[in-house]
C-alpha atoms as a PDB file:
ATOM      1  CA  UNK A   1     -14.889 -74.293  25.384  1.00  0.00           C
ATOM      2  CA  UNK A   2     -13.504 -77.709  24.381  1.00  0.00           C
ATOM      3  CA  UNK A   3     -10.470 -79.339  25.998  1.00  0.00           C
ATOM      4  CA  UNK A   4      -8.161 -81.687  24.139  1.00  0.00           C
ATOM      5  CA  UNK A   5      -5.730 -82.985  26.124  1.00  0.00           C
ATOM      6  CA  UNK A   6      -2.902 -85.061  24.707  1.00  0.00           C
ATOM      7  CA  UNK A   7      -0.030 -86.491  27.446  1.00  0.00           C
ATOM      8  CA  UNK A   8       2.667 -88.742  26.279  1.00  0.00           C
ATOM      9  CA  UNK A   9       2.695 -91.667  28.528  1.00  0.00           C
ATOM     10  CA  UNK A  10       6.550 -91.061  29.403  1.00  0.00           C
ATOM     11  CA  UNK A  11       5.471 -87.689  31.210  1.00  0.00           C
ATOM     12  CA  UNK A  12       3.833 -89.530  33.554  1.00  0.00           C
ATOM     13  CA  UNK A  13       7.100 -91.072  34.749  1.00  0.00           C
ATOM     14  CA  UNK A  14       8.609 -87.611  35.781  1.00  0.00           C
ATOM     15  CA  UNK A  15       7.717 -85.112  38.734  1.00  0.00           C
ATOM     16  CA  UNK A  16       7.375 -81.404  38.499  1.00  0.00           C
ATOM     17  CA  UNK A  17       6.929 -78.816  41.318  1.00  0.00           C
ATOM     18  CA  UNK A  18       3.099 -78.243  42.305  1.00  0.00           C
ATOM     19  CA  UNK A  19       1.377 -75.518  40.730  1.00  0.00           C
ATOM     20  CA  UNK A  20       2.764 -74.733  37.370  1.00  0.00           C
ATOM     21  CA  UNK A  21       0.549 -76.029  34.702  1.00  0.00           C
ATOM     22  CA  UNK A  22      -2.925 -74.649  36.268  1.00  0.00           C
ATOM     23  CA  UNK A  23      -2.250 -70.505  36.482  1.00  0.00           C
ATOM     24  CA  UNK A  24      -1.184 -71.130  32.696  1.00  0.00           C
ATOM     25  CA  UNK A  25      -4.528 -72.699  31.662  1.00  0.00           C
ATOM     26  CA  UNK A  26      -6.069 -70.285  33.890  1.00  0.00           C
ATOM     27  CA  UNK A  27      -4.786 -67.231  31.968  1.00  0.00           C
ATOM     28  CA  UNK A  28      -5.710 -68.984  28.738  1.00  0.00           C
ATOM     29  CA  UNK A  29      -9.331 -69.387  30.097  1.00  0.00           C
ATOM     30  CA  UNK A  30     -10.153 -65.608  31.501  1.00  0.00           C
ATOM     31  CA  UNK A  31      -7.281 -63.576  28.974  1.00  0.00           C
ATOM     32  CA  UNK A  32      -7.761 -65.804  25.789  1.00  0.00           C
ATOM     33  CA  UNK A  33     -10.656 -67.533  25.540  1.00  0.00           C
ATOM     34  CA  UNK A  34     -13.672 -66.068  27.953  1.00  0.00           C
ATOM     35  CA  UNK A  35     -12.766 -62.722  25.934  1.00  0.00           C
ATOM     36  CA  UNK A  36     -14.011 -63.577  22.609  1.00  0.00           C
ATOM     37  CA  UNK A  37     -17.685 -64.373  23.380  1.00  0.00           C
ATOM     38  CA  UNK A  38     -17.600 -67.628  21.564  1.00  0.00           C
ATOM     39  CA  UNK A  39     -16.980 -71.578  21.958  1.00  0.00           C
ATOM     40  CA  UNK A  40     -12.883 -71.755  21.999  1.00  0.00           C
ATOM     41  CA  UNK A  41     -10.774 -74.590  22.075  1.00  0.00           C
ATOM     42  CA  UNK A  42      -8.152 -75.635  24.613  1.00  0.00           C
ATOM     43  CA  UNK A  43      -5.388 -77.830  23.991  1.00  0.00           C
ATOM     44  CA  UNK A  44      -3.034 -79.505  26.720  1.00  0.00           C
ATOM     45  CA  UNK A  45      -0.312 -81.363  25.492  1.00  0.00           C
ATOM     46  CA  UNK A  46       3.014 -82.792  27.450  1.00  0.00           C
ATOM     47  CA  UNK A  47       5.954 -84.775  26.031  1.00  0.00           C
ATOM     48  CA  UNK A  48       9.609 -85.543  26.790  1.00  0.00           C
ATOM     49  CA  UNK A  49      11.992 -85.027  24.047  1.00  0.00           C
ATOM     50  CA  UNK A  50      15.545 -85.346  24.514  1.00  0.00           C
ATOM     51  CA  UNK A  51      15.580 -85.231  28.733  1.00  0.00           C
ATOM     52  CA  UNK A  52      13.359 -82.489  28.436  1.00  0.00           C
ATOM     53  CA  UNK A  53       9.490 -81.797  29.637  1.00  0.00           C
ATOM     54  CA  UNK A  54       7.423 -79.513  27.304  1.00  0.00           C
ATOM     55  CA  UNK A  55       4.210 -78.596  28.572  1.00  0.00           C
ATOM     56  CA  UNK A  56       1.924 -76.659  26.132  1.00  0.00           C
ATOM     57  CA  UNK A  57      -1.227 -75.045  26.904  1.00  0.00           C
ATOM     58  CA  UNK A  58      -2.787 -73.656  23.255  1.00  0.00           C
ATOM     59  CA  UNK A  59      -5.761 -71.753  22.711  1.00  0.00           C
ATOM     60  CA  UNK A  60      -7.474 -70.060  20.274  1.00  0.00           C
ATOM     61  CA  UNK A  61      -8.785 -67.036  22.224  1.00  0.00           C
ATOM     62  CA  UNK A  62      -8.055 -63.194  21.546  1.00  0.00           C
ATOM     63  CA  UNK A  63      -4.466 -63.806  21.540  1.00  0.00           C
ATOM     64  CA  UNK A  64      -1.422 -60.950  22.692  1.00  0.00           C
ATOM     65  CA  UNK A  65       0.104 -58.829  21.189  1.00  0.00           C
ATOM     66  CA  UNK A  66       4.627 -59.324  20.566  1.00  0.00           C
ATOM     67  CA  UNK A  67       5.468 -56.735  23.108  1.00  0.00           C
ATOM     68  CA  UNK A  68       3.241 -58.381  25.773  1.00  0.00           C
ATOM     69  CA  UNK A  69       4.250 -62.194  25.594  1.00  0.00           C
ATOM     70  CA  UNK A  70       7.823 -61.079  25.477  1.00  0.00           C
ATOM     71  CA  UNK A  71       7.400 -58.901  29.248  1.00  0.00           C
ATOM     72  CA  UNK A  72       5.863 -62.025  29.961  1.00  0.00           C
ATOM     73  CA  UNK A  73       7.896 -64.559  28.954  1.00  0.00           C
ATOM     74  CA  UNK A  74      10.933 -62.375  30.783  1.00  0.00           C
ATOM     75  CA  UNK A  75       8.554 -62.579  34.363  1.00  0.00           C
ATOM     76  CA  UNK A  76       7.465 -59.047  33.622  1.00  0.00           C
ATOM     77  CA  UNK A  77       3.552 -58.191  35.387  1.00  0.00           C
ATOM     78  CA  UNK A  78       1.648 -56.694  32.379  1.00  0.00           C
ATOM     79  CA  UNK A  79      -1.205 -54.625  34.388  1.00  0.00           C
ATOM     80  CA  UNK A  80      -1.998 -54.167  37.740  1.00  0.00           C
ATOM     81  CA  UNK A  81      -4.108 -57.132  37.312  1.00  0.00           C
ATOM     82  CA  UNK A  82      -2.547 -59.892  34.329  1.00  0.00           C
ATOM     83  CA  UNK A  83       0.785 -61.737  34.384  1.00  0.00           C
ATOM     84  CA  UNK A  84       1.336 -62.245  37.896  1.00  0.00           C
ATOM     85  CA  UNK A  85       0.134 -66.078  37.670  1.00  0.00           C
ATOM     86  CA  UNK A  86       2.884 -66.359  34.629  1.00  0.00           C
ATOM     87  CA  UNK A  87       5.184 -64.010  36.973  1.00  0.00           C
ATOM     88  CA  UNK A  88       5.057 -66.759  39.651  1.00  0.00           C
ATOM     89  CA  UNK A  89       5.081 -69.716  37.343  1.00  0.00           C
ATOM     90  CA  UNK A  90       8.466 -68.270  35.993  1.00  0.00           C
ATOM     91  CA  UNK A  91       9.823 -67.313  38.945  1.00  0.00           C
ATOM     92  CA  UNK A  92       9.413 -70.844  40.350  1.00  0.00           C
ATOM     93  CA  UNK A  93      10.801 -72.239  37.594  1.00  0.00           C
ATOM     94  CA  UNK A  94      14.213 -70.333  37.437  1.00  0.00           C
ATOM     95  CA  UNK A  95      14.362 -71.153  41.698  1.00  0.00           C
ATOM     96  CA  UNK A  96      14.054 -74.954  41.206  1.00  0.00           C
ATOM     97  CA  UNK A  97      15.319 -75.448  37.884  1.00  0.00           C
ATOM     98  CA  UNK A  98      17.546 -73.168  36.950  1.00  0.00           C
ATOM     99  CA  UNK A  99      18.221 -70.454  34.174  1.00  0.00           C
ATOM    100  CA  UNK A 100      17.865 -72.949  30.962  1.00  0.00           C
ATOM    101  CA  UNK A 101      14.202 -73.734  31.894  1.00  0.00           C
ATOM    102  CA  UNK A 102      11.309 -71.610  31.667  1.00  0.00           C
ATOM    103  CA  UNK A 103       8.255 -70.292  29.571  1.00  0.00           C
ATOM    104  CA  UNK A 104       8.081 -69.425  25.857  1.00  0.00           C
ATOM    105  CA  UNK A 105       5.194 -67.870  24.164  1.00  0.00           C
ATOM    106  CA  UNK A 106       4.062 -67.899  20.809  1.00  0.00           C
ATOM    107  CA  UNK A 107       1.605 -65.043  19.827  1.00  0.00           C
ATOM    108  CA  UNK A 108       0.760 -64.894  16.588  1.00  0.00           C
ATOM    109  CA  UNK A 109      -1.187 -68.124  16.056  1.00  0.00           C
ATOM    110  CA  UNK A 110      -3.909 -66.101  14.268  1.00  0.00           C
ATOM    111  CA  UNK A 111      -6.256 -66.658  16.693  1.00  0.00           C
ATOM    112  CA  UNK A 112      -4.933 -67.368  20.295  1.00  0.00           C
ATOM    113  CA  UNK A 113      -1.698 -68.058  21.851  1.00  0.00           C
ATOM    114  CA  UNK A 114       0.188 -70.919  22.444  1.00  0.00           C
ATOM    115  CA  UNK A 115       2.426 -70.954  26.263  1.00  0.00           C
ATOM    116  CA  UNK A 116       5.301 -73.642  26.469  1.00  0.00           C
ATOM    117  CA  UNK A 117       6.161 -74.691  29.726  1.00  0.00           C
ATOM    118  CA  UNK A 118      10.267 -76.183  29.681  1.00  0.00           C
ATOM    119  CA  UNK A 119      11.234 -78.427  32.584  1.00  0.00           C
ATOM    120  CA  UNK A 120      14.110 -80.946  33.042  1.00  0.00           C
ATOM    121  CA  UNK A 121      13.068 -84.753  33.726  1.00  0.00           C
ATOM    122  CA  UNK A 122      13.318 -85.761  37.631  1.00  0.00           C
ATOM    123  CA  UNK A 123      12.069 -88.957  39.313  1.00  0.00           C
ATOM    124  CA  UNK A 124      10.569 -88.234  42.943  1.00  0.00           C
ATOM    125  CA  UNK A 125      13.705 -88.521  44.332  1.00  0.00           C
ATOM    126  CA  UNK A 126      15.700 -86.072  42.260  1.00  0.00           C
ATOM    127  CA  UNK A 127      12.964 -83.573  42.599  1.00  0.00           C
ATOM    128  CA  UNK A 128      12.213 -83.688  46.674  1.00  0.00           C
ATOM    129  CA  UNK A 129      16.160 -83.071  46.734  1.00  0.00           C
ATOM    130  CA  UNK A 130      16.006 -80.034  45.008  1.00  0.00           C
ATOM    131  CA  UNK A 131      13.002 -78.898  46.708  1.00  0.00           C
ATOM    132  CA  UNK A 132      14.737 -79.165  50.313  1.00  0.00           C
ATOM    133  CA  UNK A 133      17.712 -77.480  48.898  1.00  0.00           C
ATOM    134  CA  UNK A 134      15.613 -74.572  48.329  1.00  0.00           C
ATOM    135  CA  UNK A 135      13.494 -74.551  50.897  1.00  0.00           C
ATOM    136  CA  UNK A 136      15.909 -76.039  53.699  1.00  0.00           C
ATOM    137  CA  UNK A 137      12.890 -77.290  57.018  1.00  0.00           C
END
């Protein structure tokens, strides 16, 4: 597959917890694009827009279907073995930021999906004190 990977230069002022972006462009590797046989395309892109951080991961694999990216997008496991690595993305999300950030998904790109990552902006301060307030040493 080909990457394209497009990061506004203000993103790289901000901090985000470890591990978000990478079990997203996982899943869009082994569920969207390894699926279809063929060369795919995988797009990365990251930019602020009013105090926000949106983090998209697009690619034009097999795609989902509605019912699935919604159970997803709501931190539902799919199968016994898909949507745990969203699950957990979620999950973390809601702990550290809080109820107004999270995942979106759109679907029906015709092919692939594309997953949107929503995070607040924090500086390394900001961020290390909301990671001690959740996990207190």
């Amino acid at each position: 597959f080909d990457t394209h990977i497009n990061i506004q230069e203000s993103v790289k002022d901000y901090y985000i917890i470890h591990m978000l972006l990478q079990p997203v462009v996982e899943n869009a590797i082994i569920h969207g694009l390894r699926p279809t046989g063929k060369q795919g395309n995988l797009k990365i892109n990251g930019y602020v827009k009013q105090q926000v951080i949106y983090l998209e991961v697009i690619d034009d694999g097999v795609g989902m279907s509605f019912e699935t990216a919604r159970k997803l997008e709501e931190g539902v496991a799919v199968s016994s073995s898909g949507g745990y690595g969203l699950k957990n993305v979620l999950r973390r999300i809601k702990l550290y930021y809080g109820d107004e950030y999270g995942i979106s998904i759109k679907e029906d790109l015709n092919p692939g999906t594309k997953i949107t990552i929503k995070l607040p902006v924090f500086d390394k301060q900001e961020l290390t004190k909301i990671i001690s307030s959740v996990n207190p040493v």
